[in-house]
Protein backbone atom coordinates (compact mmCIF):
# COMPACT_ATOMS: atom_id res chain seq x y z
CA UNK A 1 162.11 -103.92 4.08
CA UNK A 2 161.90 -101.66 1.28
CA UNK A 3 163.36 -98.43 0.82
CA UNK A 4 160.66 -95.81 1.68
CA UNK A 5 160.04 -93.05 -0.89
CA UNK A 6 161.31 -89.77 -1.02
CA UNK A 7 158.37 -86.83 -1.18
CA UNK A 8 160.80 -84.44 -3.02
CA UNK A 9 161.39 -86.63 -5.69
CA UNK A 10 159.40 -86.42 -8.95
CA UNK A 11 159.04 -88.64 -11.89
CA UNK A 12 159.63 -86.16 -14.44
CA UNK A 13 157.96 -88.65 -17.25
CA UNK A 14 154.22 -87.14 -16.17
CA UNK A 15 155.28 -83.86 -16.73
CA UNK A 16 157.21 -84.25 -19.77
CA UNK A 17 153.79 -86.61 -21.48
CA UNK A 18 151.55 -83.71 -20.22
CA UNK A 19 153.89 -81.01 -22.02
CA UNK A 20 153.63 -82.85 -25.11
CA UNK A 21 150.02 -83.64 -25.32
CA UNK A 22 149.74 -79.96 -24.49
CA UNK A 23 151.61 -78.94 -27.56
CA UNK A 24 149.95 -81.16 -29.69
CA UNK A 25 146.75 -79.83 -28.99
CA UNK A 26 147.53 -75.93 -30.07
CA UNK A 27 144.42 -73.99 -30.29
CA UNK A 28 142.89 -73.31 -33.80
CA UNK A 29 143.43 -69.59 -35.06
CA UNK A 30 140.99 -67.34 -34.05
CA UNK A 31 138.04 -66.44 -36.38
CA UNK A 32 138.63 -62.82 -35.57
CA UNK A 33 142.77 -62.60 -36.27
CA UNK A 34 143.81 -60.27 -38.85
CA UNK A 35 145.01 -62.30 -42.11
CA UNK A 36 148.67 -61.29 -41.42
CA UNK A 37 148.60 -62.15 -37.85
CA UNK A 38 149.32 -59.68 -35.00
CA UNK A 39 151.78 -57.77 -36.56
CA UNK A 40 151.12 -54.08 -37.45
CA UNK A 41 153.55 -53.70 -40.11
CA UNK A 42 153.29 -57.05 -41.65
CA UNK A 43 151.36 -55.49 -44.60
CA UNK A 44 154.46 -53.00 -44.72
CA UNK A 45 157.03 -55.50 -44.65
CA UNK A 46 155.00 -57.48 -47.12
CA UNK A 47 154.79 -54.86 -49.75
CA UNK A 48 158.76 -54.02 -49.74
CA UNK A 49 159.28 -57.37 -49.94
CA UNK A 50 157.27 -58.03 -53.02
CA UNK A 51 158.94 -54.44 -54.55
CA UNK A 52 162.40 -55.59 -53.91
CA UNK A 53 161.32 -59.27 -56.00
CA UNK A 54 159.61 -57.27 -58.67
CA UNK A 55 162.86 -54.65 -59.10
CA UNK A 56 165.53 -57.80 -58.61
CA UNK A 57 163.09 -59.37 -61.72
CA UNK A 58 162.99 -56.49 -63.75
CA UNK A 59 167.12 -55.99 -63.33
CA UNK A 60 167.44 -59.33 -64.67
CA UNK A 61 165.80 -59.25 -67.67
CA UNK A 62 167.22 -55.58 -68.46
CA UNK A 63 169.61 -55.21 -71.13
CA UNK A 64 172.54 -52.87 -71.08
């Protein structure tokens, strides 16, 4: 006779297929986000960045 099967056990393999074909299928960006994403100082950040490039380029070609 065979073993019956236990109600509290789960086959984890459904799950773990589902979480993958879930992540696979990431929604498209909205129309409406904001070019820098969601971030409200992401323009900030983006400008010092570009000023610290520009200074670190302009030190380098300086001569003393």
């Amino acid at each position: 006779m065979a073993p019956q099967r236990d109600p509290r056990v789960t086959d984890l393999r459904r799950y773990r297929r589902e979480r993958e074909r879930a992540r696979r299928a990431q929604p498209p960006q909205a129309p409406n986000e904001p070019l820098l994403g969601r971030r409200k100082n992401a323009g900030l950040i983006l400008a010092v960045v570009v000023v610290v490039l520009v200074a670190m380029t302009l030190l380098s070609h300086s001569h003393f």
